[in-house]
ModelCIF file with pLDDT and N, C-alpha, C, O atoms, coordinates in Angstrom:
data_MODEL
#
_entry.id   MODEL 
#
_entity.id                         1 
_entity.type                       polymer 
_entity.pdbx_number_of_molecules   1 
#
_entity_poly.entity_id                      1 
_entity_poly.type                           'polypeptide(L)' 
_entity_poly.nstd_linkage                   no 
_entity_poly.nstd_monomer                   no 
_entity_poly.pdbx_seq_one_letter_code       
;(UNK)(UNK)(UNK)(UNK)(UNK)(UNK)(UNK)(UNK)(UNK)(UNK)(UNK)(UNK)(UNK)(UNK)(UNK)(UNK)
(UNK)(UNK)(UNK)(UNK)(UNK)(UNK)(UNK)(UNK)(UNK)(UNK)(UNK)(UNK)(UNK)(UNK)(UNK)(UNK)
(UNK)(UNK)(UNK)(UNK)(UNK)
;
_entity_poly.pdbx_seq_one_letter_code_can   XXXXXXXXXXXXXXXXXXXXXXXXXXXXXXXXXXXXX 
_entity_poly.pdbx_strand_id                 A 
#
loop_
_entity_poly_seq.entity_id 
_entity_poly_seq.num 
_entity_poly_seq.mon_id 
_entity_poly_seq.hetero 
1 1  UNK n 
1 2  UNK n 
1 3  UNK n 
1 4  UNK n 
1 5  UNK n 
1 6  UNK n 
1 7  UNK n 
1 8  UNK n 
1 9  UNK n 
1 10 UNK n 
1 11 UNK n 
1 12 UNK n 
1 13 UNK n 
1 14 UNK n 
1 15 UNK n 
1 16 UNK n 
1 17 UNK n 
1 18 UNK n 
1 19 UNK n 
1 20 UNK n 
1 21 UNK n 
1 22 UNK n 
1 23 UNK n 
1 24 UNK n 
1 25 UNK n 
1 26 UNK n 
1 27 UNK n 
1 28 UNK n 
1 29 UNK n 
1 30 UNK n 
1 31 UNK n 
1 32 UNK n 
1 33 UNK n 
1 34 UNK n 
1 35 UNK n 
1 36 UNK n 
1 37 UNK n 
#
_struct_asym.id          A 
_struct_asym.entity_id   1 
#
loop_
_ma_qa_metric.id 
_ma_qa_metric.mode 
_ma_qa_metric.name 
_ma_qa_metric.software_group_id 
_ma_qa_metric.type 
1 global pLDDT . pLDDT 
2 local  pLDDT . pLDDT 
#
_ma_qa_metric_global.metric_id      1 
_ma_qa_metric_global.metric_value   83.62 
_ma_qa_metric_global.model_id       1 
_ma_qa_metric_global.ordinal_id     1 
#
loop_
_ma_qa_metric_local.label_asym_id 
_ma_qa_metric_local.label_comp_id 
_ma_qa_metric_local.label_seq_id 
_ma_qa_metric_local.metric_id 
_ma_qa_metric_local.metric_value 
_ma_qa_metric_local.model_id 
_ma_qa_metric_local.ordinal_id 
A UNK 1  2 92.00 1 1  
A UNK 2  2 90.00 1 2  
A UNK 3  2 88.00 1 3  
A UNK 4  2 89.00 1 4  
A UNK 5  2 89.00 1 5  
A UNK 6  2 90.00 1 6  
A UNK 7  2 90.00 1 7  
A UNK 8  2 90.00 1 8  
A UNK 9  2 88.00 1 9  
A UNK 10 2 86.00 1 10 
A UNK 11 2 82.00 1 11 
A UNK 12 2 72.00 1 12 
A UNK 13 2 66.00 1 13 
A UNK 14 2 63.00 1 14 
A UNK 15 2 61.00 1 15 
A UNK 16 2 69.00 1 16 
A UNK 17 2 73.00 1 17 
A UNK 18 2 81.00 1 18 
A UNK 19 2 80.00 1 19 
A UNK 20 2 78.00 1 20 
A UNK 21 2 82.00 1 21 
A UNK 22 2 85.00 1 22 
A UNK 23 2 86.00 1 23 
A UNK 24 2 84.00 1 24 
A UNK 25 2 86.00 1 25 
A UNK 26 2 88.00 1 26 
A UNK 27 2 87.00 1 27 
A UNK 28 2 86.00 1 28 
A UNK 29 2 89.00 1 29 
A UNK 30 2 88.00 1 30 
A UNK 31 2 87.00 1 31 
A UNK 32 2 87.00 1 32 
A UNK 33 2 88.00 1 33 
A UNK 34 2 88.00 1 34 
A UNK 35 2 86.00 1 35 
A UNK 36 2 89.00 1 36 
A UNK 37 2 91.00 1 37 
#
loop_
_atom_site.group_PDB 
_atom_site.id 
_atom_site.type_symbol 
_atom_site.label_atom_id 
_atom_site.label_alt_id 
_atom_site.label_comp_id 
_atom_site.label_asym_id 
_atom_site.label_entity_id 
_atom_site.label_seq_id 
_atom_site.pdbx_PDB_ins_code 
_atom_site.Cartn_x 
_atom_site.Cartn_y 
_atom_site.Cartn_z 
_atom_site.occupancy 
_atom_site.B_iso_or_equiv 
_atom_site.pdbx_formal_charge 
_atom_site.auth_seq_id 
_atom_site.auth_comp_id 
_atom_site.auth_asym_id 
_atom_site.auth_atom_id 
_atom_site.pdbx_PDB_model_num 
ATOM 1   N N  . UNK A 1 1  ? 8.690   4.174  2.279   1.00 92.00 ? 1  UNK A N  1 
ATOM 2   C CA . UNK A 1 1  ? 9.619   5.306  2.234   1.00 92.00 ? 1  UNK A CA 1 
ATOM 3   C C  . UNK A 1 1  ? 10.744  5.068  1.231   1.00 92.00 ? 1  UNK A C  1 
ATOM 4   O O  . UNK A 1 1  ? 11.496  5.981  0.894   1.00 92.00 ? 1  UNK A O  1 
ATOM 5   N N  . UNK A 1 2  ? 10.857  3.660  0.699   1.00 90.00 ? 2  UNK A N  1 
ATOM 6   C CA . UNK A 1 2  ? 11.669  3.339  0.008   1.00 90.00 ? 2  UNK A CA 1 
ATOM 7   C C  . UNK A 1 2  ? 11.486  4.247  -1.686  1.00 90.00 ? 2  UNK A C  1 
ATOM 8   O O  . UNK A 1 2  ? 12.272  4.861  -2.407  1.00 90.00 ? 2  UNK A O  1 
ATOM 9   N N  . UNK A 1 3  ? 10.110  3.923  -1.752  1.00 88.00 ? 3  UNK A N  1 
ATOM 10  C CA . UNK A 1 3  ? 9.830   4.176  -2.959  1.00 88.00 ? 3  UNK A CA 1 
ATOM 11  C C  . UNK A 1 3  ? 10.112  5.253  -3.689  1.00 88.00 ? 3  UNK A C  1 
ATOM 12  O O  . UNK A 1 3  ? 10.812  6.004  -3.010  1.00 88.00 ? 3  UNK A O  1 
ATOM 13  N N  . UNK A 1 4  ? 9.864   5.768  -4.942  1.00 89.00 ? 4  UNK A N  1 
ATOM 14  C CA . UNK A 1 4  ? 10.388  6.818  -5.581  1.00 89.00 ? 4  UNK A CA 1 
ATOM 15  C C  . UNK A 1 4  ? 10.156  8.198  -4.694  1.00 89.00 ? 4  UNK A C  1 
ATOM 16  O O  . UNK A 1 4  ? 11.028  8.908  -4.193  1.00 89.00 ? 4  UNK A O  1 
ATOM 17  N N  . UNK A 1 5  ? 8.693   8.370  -4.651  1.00 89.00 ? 5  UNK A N  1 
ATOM 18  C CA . UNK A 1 5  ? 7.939   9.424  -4.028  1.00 89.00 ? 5  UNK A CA 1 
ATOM 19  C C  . UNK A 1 5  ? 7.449   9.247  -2.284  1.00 89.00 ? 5  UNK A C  1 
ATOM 20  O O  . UNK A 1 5  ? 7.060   10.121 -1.510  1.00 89.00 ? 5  UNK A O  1 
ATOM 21  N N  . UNK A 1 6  ? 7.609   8.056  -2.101  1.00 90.00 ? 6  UNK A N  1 
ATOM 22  C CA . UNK A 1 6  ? 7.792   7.199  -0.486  1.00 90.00 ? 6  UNK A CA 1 
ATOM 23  C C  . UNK A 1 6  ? 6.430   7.169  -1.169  1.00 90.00 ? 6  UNK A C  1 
ATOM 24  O O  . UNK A 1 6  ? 6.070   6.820  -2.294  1.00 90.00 ? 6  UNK A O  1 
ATOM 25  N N  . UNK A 1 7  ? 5.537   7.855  0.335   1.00 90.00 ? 7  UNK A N  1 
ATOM 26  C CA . UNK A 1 7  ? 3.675   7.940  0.525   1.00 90.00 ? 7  UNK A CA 1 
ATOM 27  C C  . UNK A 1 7  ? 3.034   8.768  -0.497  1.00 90.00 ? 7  UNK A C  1 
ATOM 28  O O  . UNK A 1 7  ? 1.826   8.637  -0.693  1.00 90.00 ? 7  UNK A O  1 
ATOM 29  N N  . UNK A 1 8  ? 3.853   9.763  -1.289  1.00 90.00 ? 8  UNK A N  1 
ATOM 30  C CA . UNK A 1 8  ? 3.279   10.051 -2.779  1.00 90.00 ? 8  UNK A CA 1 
ATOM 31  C C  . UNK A 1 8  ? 3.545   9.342  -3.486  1.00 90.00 ? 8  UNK A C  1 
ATOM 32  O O  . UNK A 1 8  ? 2.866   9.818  -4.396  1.00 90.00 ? 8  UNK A O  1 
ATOM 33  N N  . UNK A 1 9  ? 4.262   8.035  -4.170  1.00 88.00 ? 9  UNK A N  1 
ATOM 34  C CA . UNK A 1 9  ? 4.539   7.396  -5.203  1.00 88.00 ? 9  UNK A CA 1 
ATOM 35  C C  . UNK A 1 9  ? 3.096   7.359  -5.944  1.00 88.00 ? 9  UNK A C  1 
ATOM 36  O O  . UNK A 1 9  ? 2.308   7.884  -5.157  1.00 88.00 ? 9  UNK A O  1 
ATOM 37  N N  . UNK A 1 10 ? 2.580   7.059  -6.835  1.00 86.00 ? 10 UNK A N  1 
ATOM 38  C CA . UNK A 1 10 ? 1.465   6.899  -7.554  1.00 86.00 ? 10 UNK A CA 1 
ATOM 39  C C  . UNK A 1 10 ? 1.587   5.355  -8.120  1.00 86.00 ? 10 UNK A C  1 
ATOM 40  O O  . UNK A 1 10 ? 2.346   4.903  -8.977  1.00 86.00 ? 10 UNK A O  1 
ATOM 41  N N  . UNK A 1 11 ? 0.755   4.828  -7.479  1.00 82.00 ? 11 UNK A N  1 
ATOM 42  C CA . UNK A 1 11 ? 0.780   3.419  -8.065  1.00 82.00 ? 11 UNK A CA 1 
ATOM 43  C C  . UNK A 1 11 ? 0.056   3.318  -9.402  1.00 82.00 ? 11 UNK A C  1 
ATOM 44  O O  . UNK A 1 11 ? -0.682  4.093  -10.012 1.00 82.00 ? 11 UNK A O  1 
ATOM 45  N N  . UNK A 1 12 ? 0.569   1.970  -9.671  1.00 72.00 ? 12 UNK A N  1 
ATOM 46  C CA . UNK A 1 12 ? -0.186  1.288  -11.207 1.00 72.00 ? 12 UNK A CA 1 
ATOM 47  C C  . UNK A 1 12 ? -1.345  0.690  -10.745 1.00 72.00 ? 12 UNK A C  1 
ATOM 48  O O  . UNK A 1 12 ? -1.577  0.353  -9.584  1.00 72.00 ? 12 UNK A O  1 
ATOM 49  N N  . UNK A 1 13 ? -2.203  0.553  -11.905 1.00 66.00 ? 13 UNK A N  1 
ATOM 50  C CA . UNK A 1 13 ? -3.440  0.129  -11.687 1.00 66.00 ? 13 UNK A CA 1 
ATOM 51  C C  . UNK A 1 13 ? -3.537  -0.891 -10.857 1.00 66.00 ? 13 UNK A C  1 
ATOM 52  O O  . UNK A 1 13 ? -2.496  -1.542 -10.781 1.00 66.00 ? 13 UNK A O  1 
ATOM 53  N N  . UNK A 1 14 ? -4.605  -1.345 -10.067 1.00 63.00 ? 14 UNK A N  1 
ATOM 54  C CA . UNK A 1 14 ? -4.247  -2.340 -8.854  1.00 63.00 ? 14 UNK A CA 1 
ATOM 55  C C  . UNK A 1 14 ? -3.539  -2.968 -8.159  1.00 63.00 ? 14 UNK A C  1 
ATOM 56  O O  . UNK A 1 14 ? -3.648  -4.114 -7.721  1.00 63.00 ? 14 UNK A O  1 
ATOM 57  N N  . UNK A 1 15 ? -2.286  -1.722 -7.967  1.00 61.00 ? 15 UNK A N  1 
ATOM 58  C CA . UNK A 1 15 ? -1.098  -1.837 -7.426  1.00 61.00 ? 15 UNK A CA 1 
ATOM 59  C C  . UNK A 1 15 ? 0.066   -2.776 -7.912  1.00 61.00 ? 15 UNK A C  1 
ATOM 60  O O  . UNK A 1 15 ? 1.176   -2.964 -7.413  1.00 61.00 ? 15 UNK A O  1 
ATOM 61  N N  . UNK A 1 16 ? -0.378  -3.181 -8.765  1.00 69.00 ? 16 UNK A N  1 
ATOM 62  C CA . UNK A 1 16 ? 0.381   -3.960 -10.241 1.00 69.00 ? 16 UNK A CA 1 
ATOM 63  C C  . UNK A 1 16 ? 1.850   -3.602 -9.704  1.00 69.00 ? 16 UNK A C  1 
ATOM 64  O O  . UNK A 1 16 ? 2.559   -4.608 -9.669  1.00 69.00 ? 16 UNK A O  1 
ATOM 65  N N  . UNK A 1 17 ? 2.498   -2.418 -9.272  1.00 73.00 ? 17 UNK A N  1 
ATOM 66  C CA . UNK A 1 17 ? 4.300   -2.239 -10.053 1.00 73.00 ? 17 UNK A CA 1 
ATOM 67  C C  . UNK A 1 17 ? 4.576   -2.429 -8.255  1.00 73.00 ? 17 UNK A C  1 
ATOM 68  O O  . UNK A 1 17 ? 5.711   -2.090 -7.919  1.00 73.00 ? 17 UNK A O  1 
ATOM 69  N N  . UNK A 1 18 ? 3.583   -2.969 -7.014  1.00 81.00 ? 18 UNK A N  1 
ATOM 70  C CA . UNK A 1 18 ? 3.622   -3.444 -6.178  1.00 81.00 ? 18 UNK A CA 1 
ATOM 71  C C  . UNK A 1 18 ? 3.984   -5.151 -6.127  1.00 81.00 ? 18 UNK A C  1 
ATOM 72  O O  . UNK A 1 18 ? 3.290   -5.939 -6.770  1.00 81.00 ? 18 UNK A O  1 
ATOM 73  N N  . UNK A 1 19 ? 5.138   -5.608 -5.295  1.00 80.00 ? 19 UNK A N  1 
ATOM 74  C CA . UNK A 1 19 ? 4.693   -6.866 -5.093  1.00 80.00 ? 19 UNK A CA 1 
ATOM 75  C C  . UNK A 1 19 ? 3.393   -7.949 -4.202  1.00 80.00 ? 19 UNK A C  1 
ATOM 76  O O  . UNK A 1 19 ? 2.869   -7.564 -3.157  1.00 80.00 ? 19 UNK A O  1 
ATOM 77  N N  . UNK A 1 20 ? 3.221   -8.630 -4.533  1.00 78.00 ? 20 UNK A N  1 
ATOM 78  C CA . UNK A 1 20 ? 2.381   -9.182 -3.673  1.00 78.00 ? 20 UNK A CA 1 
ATOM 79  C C  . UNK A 1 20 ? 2.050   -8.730 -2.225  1.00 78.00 ? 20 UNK A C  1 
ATOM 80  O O  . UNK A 1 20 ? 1.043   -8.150 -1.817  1.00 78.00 ? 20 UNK A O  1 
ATOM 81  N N  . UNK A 1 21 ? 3.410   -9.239 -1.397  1.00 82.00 ? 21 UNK A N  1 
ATOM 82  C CA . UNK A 1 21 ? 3.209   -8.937 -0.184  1.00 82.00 ? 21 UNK A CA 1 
ATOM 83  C C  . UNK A 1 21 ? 3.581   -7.413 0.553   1.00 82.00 ? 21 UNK A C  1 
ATOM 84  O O  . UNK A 1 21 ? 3.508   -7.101 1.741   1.00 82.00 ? 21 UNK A O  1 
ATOM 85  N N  . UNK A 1 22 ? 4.087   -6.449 -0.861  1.00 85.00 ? 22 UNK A N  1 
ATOM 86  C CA . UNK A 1 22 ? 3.542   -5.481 -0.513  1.00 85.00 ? 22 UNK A CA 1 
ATOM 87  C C  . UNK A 1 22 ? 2.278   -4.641 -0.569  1.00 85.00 ? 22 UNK A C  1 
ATOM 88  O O  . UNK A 1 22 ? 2.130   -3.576 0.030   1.00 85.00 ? 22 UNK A O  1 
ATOM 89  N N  . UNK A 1 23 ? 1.519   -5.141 -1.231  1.00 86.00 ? 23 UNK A N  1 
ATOM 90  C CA . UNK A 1 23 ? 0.179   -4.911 -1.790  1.00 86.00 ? 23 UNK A CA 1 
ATOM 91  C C  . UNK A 1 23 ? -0.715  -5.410 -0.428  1.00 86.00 ? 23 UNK A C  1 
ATOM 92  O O  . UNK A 1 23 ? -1.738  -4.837 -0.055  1.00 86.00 ? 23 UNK A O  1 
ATOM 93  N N  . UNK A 1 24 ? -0.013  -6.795 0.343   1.00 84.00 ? 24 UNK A N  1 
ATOM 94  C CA . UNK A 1 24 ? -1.349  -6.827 1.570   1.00 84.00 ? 24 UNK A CA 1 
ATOM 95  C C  . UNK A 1 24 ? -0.599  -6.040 2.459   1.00 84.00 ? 24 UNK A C  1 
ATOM 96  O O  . UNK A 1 24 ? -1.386  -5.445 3.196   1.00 84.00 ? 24 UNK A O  1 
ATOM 97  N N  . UNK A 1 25 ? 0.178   -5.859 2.633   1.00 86.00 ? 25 UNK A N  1 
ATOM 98  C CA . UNK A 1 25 ? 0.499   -4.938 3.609   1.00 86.00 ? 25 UNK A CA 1 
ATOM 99  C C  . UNK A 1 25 ? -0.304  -3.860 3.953   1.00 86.00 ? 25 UNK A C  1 
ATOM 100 O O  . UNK A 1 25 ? -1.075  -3.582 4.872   1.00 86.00 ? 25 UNK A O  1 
ATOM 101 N N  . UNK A 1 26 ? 0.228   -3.185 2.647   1.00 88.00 ? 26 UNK A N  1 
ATOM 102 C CA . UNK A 1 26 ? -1.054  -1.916 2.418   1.00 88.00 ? 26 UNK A CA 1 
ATOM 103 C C  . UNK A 1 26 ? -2.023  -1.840 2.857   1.00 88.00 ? 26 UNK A C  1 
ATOM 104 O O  . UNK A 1 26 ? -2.494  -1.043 3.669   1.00 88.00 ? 26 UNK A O  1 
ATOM 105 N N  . UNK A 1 27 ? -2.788  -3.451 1.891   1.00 87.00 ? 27 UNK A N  1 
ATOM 106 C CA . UNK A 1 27 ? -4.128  -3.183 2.850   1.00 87.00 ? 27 UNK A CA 1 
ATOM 107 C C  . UNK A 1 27 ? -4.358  -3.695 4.075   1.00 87.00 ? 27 UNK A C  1 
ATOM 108 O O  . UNK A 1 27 ? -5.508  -3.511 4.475   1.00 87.00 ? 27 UNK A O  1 
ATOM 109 N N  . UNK A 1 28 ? -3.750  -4.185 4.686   1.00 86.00 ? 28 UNK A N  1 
ATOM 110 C CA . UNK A 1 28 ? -3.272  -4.433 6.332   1.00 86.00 ? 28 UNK A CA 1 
ATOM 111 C C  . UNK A 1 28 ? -3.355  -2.894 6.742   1.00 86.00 ? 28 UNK A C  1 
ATOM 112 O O  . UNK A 1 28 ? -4.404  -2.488 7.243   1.00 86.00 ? 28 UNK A O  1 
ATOM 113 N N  . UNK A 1 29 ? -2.476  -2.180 6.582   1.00 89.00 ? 29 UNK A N  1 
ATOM 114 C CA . UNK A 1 29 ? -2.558  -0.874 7.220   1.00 89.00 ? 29 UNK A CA 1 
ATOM 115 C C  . UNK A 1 29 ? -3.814  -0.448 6.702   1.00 89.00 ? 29 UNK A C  1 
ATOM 116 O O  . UNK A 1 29 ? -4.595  -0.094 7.585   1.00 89.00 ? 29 UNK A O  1 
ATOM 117 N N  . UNK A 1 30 ? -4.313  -0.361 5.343   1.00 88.00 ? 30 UNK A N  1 
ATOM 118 C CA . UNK A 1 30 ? -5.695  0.565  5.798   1.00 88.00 ? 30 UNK A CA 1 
ATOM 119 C C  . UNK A 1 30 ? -7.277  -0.033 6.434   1.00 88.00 ? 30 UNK A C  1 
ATOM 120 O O  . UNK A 1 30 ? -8.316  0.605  6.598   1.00 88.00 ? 30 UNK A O  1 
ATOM 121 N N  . UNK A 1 31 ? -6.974  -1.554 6.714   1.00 87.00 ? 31 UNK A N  1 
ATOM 122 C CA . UNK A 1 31 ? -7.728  -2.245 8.009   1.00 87.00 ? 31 UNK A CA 1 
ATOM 123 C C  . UNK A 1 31 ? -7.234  -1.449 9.159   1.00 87.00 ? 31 UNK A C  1 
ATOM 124 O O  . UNK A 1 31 ? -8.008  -0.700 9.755   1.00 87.00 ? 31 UNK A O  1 
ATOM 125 N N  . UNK A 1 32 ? -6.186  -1.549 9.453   1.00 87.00 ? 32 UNK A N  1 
ATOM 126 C CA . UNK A 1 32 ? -5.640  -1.095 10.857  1.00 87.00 ? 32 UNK A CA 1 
ATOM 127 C C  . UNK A 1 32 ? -6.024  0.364  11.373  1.00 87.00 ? 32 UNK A C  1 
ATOM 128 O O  . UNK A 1 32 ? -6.394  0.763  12.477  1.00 87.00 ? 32 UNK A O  1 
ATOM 129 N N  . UNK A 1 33 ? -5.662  1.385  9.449   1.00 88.00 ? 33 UNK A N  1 
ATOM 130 C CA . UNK A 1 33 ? -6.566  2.644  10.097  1.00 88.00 ? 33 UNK A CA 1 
ATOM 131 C C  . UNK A 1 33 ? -8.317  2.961  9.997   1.00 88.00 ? 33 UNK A C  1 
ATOM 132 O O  . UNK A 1 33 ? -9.124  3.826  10.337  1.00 88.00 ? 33 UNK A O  1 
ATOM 133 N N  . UNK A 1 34 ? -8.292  2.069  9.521   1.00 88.00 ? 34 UNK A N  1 
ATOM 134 C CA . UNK A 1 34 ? -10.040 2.262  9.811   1.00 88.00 ? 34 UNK A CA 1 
ATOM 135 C C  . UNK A 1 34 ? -10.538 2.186  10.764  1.00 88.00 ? 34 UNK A C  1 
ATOM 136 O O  . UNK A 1 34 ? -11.568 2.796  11.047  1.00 88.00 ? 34 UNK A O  1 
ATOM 137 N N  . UNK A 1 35 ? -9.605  0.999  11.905  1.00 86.00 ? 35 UNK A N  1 
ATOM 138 C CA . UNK A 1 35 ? -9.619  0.630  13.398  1.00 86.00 ? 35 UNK A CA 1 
ATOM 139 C C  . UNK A 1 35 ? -11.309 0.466  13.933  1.00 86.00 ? 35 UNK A C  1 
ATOM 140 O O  . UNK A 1 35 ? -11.901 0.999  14.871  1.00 86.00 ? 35 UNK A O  1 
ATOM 141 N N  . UNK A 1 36 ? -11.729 -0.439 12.963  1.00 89.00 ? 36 UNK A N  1 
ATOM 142 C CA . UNK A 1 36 ? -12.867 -1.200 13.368  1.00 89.00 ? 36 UNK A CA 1 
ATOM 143 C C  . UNK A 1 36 ? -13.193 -2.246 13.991  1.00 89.00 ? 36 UNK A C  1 
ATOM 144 O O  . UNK A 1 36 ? -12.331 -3.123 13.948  1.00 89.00 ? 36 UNK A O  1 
ATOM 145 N N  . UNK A 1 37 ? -14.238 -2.523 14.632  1.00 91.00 ? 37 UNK A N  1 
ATOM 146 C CA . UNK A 1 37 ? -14.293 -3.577 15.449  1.00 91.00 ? 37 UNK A CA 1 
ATOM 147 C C  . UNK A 1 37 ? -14.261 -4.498 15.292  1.00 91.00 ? 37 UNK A C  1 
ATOM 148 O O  . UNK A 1 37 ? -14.332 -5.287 16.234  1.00 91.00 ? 37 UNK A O  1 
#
């Protein structure tokens, strides 16, 4: 929500203008919503 656009921001190519540990986060949450077994 921080970000320019928050959940619209448009990232850089492989989340590049992301830091690291915001980049697993991310994909932490979209493990979490896939909510597989």
């Amino acid at each position: 929500r921080a970000l320019p656009d928050g959940y619209d921001t448009i990232l850089g190519e492989r989340g590049e203008t992301l830091s690291g540990g915001q980049r697993q986060r991310i994909a932490i949450a979209r493990a979490i919503l896939r909510d597989a077994p």
